[in-house]
PDB file of N, CA and C in Angstrom:
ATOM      1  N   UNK A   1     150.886 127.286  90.488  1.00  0.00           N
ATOM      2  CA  UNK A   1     152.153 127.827  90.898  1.00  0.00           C
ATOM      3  C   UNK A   1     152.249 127.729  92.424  1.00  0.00           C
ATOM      4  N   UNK A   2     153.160 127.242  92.665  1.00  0.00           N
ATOM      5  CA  UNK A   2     153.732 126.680  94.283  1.00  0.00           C
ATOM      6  C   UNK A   2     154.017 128.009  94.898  1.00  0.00           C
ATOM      7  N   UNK A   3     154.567 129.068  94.639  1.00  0.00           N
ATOM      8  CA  UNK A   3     155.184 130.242  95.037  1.00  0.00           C
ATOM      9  C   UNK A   3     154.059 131.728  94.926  1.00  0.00           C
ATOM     10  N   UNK A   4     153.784 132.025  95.968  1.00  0.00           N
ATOM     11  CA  UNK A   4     152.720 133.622  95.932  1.00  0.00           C
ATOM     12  C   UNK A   4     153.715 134.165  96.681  1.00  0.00           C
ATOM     13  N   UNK A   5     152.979 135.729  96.277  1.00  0.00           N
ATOM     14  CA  UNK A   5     153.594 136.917  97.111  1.00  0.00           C
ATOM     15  C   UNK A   5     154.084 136.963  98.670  1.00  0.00           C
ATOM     16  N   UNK A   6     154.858 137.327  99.350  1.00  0.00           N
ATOM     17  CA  UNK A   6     155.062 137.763 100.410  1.00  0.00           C
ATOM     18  C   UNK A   6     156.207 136.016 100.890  1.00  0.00           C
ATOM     19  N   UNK A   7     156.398 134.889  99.966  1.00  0.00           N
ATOM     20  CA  UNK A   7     156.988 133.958 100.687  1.00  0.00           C
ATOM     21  C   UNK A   7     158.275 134.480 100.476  1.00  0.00           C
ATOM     22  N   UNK A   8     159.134 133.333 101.373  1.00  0.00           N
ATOM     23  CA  UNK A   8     160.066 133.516 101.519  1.00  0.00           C
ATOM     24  C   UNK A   8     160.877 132.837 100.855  1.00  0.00           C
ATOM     25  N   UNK A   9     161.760 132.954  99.865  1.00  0.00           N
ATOM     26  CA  UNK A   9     162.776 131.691  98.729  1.00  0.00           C
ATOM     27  C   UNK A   9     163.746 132.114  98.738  1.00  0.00           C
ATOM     28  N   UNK A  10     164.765 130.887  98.689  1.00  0.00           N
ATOM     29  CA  UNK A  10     166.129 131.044  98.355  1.00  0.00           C
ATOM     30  C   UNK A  10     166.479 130.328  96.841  1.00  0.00           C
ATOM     31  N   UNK A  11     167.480 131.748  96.399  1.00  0.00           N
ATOM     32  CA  UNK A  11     168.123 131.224  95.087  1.00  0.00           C
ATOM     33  C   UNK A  11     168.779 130.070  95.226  1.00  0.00           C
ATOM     34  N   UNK A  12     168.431 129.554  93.662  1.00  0.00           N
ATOM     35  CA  UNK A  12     169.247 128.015  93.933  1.00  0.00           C
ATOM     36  C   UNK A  12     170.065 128.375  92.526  1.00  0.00           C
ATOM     37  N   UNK A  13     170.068 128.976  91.615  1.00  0.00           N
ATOM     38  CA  UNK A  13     170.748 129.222  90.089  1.00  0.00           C
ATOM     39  C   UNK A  13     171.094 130.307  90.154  1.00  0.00           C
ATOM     40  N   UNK A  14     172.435 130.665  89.295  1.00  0.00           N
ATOM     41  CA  UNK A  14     172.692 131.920  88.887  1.00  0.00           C
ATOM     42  C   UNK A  14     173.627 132.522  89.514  1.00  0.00           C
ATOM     43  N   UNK A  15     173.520 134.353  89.207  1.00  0.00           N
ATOM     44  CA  UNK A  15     174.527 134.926  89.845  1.00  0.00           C
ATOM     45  C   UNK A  15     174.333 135.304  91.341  1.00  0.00           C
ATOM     46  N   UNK A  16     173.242 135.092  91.093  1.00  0.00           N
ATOM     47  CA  UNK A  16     172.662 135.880  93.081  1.00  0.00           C
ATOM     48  C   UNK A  16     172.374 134.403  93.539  1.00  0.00           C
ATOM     49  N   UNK A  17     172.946 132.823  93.505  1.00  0.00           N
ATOM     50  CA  UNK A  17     172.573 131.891  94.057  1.00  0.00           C
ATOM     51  C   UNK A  17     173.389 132.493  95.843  1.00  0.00           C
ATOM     52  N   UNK A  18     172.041 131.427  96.456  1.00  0.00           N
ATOM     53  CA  UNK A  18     172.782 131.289  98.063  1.00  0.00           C
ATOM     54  C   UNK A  18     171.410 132.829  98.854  1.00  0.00           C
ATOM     55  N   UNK A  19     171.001 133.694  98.157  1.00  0.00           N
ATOM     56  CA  UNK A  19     170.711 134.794  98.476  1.00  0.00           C
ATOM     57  C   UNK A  19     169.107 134.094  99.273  1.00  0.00           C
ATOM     58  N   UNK A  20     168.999 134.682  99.886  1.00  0.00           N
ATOM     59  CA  UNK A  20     167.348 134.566 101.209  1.00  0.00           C
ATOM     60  C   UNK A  20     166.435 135.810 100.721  1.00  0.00           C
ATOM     61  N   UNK A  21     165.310 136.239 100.154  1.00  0.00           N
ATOM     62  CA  UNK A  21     164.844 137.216 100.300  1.00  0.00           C
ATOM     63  C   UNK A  21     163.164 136.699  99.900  1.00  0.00           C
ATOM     64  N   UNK A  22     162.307 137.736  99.982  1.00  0.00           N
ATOM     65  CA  UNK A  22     160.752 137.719 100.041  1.00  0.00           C
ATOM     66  C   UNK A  22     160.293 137.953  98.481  1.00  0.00           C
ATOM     67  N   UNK A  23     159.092 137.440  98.073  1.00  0.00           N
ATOM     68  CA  UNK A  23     158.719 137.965  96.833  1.00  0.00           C
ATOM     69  C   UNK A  23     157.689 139.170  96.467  1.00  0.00           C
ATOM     70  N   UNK A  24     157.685 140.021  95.804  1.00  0.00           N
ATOM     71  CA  UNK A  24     156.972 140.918  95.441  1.00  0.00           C
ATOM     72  C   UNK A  24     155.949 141.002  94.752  1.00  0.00           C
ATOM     73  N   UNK A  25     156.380 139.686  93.834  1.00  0.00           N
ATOM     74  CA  UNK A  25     155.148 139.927  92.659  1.00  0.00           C
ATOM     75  C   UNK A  25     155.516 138.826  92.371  1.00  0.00           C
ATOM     76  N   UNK A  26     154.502 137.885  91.841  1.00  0.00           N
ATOM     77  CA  UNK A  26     153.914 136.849  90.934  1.00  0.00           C
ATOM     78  C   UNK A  26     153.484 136.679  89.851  1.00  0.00           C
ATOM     79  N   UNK A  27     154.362 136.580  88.720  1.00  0.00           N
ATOM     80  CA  UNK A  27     153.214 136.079  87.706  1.00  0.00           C
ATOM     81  C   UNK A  27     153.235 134.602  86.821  1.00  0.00           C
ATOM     82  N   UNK A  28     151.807 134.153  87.195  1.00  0.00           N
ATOM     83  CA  UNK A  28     151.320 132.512  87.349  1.00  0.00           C
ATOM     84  C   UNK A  28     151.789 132.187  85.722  1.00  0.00           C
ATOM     85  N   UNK A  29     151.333 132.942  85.079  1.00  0.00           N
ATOM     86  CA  UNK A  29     151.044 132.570  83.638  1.00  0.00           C
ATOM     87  C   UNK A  29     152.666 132.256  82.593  1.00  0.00           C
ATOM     88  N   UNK A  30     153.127 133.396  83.533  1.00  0.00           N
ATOM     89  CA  UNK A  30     154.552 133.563  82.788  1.00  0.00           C
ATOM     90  C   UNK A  30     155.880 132.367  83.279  1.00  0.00           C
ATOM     91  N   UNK A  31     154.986 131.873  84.747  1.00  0.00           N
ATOM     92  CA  UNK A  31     156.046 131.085  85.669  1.00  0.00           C
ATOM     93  C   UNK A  31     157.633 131.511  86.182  1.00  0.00           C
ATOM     94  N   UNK A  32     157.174 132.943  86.326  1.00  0.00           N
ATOM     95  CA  UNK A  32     158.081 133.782  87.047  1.00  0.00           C
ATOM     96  C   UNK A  32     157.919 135.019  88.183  1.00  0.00           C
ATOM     97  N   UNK A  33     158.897 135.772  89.142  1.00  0.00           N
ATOM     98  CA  UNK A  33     158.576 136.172  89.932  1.00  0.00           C
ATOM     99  C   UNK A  33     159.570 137.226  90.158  1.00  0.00           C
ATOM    100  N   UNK A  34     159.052 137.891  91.469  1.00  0.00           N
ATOM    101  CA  UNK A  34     160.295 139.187  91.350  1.00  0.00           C
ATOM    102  C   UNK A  34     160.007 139.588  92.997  1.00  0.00           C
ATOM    103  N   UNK A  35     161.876 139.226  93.430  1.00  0.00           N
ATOM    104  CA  UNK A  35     162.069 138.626  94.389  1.00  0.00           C
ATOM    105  C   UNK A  35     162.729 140.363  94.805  1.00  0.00           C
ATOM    106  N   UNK A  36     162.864 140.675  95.926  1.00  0.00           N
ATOM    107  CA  UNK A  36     163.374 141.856  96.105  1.00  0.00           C
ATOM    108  C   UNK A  36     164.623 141.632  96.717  1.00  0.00           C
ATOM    109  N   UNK A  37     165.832 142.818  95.834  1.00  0.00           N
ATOM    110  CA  UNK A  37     166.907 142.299  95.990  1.00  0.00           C
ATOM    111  C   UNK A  37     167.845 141.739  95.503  1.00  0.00           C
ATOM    112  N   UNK A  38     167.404 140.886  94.533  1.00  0.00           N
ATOM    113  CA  UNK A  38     167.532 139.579  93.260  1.00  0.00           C
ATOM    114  C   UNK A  38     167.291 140.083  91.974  1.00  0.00           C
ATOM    115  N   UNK A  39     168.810 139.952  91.109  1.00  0.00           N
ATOM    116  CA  UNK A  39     168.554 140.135  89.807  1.00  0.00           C
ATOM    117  C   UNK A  39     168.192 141.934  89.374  1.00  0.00           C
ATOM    118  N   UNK A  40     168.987 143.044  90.147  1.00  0.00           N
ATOM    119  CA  UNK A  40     168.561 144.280  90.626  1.00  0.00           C
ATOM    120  C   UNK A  40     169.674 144.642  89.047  1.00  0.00           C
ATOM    121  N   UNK A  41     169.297 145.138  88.367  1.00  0.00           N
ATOM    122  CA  UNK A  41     169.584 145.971  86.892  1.00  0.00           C
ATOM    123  C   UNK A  41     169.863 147.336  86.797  1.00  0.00           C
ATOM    124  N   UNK A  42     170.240 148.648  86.168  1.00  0.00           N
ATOM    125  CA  UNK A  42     170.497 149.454  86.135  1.00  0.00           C
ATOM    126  C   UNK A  42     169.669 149.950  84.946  1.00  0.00           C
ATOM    127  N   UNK A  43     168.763 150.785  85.176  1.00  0.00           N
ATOM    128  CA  UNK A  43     168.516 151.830  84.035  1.00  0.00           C
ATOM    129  C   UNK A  43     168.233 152.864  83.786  1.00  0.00           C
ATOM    130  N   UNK A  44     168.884 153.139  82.385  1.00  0.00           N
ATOM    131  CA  UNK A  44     169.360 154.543  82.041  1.00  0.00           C
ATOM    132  C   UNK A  44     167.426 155.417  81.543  1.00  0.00           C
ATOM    133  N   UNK A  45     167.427 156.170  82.204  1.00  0.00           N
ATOM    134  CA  UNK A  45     166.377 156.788  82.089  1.00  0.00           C
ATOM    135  C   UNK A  45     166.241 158.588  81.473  1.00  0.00           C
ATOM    136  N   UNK A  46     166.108 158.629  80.324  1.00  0.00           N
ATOM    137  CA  UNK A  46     165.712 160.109  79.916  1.00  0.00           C
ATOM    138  C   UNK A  46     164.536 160.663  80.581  1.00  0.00           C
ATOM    139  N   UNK A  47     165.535 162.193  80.691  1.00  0.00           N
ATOM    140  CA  UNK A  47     164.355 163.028  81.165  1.00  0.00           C
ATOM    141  C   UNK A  47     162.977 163.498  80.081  1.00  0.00           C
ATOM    142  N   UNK A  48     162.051 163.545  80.690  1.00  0.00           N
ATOM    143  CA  UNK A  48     161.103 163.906  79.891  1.00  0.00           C
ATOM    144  C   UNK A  48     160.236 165.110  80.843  1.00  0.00           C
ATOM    145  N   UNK A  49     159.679 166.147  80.459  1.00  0.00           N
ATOM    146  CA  UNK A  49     159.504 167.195  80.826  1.00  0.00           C
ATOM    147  C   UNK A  49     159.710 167.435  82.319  1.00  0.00           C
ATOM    148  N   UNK A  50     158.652 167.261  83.486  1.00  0.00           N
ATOM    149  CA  UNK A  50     159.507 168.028  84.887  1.00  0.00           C
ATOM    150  C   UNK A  50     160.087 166.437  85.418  1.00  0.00           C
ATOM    151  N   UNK A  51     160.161 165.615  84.673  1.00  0.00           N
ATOM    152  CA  UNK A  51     160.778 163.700  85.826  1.00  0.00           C
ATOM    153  C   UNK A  51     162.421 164.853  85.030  1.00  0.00           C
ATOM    154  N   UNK A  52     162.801 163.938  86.337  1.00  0.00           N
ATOM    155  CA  UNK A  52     164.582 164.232  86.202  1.00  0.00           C
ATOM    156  C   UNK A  52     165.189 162.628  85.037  1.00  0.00           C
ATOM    157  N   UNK A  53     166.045 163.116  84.164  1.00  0.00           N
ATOM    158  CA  UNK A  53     166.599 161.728  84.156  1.00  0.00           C
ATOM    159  C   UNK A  53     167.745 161.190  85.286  1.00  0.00           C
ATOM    160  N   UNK A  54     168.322 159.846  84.332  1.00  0.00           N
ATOM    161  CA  UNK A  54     169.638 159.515  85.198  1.00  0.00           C
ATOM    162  C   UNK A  54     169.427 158.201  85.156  1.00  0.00           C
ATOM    163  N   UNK A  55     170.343 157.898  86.512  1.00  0.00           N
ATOM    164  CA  UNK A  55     170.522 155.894  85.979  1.00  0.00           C
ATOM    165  C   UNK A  55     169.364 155.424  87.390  1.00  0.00           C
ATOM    166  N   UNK A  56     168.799 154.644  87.081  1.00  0.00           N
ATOM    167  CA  UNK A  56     167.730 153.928  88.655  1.00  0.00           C
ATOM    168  C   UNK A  56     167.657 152.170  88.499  1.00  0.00           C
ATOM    169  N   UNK A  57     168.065 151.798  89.560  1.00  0.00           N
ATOM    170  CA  UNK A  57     167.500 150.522  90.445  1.00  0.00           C
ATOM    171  C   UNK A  57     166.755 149.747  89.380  1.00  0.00           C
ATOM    172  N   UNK A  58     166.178 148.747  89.062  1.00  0.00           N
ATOM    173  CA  UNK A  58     165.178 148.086  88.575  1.00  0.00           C
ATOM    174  C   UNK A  58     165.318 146.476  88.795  1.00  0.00           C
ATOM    175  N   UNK A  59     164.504 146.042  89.552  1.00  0.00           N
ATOM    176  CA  UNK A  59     164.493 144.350  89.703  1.00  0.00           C
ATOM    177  C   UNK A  59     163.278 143.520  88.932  1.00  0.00           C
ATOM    178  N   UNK A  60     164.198 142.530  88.230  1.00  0.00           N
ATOM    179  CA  UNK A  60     163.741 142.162  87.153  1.00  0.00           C
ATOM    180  C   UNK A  60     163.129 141.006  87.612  1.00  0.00           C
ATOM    181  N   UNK A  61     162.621 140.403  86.496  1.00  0.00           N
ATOM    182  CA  UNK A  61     161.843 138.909  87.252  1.00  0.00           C
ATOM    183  C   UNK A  61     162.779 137.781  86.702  1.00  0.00           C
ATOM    184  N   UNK A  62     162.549 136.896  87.895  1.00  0.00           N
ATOM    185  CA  UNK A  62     163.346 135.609  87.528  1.00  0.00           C
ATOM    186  C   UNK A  62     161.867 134.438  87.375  1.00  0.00           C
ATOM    187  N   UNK A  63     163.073 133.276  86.588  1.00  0.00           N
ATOM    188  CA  UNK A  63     162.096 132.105  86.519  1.00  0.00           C
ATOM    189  C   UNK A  63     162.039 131.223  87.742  1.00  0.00           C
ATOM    190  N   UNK A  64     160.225 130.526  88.519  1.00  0.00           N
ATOM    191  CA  UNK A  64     160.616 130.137  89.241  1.00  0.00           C
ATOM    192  C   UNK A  64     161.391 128.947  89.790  1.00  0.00           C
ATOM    193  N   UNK A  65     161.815 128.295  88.498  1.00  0.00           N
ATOM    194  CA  UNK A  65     162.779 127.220  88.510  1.00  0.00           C
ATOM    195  C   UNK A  65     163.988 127.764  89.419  1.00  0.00           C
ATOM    196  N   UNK A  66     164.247 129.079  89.394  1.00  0.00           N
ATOM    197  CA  UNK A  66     165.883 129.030  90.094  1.00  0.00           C
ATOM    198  C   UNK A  66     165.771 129.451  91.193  1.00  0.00           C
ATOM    199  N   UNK A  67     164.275 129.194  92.201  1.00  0.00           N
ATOM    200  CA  UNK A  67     163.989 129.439  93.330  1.00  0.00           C
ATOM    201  C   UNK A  67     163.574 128.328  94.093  1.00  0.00           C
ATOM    202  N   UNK A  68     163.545 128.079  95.483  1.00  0.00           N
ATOM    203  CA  UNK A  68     163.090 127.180  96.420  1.00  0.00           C
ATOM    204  C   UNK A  68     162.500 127.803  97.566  1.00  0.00           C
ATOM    205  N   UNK A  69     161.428 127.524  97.922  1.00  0.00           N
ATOM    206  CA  UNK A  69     160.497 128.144  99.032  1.00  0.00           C
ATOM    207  C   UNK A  69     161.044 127.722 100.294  1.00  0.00           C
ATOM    208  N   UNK A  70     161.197 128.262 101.248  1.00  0.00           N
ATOM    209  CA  UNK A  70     161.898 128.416 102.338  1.00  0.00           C
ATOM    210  C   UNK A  70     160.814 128.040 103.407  1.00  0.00           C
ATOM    211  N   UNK A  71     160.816 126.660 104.106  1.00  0.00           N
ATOM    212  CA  UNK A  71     159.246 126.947 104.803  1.00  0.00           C
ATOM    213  C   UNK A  71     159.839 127.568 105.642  1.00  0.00           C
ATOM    214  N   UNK A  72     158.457 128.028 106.803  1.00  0.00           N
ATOM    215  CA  UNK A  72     158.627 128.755 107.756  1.00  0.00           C
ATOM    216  C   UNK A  72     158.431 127.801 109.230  1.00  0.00           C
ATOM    217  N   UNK A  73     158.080 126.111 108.621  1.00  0.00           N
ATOM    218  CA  UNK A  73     158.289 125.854 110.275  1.00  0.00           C
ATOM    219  C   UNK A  73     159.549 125.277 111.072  1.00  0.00           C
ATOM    220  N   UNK A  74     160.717 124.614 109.179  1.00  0.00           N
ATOM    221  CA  UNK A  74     161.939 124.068 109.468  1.00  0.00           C
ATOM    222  C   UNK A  74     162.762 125.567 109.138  1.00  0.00           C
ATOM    223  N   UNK A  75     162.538 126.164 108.201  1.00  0.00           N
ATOM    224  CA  UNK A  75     163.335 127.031 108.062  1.00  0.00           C
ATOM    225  C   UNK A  75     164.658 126.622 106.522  1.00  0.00           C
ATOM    226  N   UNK A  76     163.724 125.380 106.507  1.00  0.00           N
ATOM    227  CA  UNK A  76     165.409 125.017 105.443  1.00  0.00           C
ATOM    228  C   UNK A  76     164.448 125.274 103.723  1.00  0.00           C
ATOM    229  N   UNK A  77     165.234 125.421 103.004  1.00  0.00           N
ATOM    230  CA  UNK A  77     164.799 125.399 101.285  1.00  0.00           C
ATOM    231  C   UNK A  77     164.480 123.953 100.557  1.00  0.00           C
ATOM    232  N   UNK A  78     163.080 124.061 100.484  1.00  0.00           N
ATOM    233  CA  UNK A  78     162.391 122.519 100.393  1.00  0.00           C
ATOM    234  C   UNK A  78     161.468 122.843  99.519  1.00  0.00           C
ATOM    235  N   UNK A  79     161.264 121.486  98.439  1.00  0.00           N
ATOM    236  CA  UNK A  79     160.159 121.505  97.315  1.00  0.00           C
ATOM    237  C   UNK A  79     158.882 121.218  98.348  1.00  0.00           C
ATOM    238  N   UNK A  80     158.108 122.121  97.605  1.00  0.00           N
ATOM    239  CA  UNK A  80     156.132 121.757  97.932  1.00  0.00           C
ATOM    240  C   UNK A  80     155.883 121.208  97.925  1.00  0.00           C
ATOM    241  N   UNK A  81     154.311 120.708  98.379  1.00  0.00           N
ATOM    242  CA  UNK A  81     153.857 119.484  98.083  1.00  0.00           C
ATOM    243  C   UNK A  81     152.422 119.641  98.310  1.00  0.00           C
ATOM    244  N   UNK A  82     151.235 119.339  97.286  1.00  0.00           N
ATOM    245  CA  UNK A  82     149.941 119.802  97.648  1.00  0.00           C
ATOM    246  C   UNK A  82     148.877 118.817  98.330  1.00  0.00           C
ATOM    247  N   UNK A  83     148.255 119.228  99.150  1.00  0.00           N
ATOM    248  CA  UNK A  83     147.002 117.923  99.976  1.00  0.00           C
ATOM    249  C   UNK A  83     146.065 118.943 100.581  1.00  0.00           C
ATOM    250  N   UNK A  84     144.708 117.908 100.292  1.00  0.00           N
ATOM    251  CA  UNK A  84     143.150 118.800  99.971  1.00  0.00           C
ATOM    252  C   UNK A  84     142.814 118.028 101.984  1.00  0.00           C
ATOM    253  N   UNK A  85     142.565 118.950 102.017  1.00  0.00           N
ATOM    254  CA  UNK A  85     142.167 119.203 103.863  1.00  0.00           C
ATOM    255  C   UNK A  85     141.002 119.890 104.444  1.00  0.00           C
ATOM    256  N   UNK A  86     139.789 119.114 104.473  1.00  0.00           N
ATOM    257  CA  UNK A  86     138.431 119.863 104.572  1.00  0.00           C
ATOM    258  C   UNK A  86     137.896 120.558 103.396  1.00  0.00           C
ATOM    259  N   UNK A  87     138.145 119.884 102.338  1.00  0.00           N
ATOM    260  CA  UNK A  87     137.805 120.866 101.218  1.00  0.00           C
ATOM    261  C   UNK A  87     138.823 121.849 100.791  1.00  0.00           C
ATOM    262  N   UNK A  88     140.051 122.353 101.798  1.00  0.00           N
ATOM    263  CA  UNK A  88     140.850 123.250 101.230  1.00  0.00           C
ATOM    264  C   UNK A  88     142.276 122.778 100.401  1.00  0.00           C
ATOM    265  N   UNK A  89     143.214 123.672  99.751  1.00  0.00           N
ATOM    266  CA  UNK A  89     144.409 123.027  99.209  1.00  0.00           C
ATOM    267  C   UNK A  89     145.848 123.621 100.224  1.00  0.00           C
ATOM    268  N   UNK A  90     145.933 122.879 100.792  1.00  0.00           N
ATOM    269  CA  UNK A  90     146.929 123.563 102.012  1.00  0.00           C
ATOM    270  C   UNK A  90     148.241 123.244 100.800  1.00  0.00           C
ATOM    271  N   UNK A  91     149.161 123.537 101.405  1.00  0.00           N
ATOM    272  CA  UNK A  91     150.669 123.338 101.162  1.00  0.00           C
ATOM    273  C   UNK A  91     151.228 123.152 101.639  1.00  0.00           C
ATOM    274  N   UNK A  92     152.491 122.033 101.586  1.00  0.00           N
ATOM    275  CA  UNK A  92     153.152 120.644 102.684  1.00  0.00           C
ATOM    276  C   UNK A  92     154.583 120.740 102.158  1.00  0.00           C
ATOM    277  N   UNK A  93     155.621 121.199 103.359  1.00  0.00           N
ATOM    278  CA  UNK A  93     156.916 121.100 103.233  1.00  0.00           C
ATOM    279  C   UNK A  93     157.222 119.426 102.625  1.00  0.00           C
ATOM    280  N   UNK A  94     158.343 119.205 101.830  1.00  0.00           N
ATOM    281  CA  UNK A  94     158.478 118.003 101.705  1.00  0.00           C
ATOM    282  C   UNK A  94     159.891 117.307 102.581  1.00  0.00           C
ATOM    283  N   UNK A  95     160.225 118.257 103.799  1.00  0.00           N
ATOM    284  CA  UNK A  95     161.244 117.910 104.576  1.00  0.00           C
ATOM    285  C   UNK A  95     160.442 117.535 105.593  1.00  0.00           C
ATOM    286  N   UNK A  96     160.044 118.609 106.163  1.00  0.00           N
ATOM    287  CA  UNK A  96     159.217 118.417 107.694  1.00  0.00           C
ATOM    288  C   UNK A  96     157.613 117.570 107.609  1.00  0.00           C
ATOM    289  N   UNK A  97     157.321 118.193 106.688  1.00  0.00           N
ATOM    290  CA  UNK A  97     155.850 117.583 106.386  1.00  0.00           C
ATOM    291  C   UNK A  97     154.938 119.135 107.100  1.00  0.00           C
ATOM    292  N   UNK A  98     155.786 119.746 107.188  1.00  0.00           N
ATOM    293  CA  UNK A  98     155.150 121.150 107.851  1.00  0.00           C
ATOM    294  C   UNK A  98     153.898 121.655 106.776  1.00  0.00           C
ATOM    295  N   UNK A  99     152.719 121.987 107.271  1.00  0.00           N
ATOM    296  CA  UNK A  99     151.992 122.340 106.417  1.00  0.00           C
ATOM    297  C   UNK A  99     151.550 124.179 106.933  1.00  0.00           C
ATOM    298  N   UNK A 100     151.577 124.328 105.617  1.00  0.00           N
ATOM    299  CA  UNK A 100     152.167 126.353 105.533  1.00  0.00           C
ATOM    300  C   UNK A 100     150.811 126.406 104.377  1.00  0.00           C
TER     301      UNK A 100
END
């Protein structure tokens, strides 16, 4: 998975397309993520002994197909690209060639 916690992606699908925000959570297996901000739901929550109920916030996960990683050295929304560098697996803008 091209996309971990803390990057930065812009929506490319949907109702929140065009939107800039950071990710929260990752999960590899499922090939989805949960972007803060993005895809934000409403739910109705019963009270159960001293929690209050009522309605709360909840951001759901999206797939990462309807996201694009934002590098950080052009700044523009560009597919990945992987190359092994001293033994390590860096990650390579495919605009700039910026490696992040």
């Amino acid at each position: 998975m091209k996309i971990k916690k803390g990057d930065k992606v812009k929506v490319i699908y949907g109702k929140e397309k065009g939107k800039e925000s950071t990710v929260e959570k990752a999960f590899p297996r499922e090939y989805s993520i949960v972007v803060s901000g993005v895809n934000v739901v409403k739910k109705h929550v019963k009270a159960r002994g001293q929690e209050e109920g009522g309605i709360i916030d909840i951001t759901k996960k999206i797939p990462i197909s309807r996201v694009l990683l934002v590098c950080p050295k052009c700044g523009k929304a560009a597919r990945v690209g992987y190359f092994v560098s001293d033994g390590k697996k860096l990650r390579q803008c495919k605009k700039c060639r910026g490696v992040f």
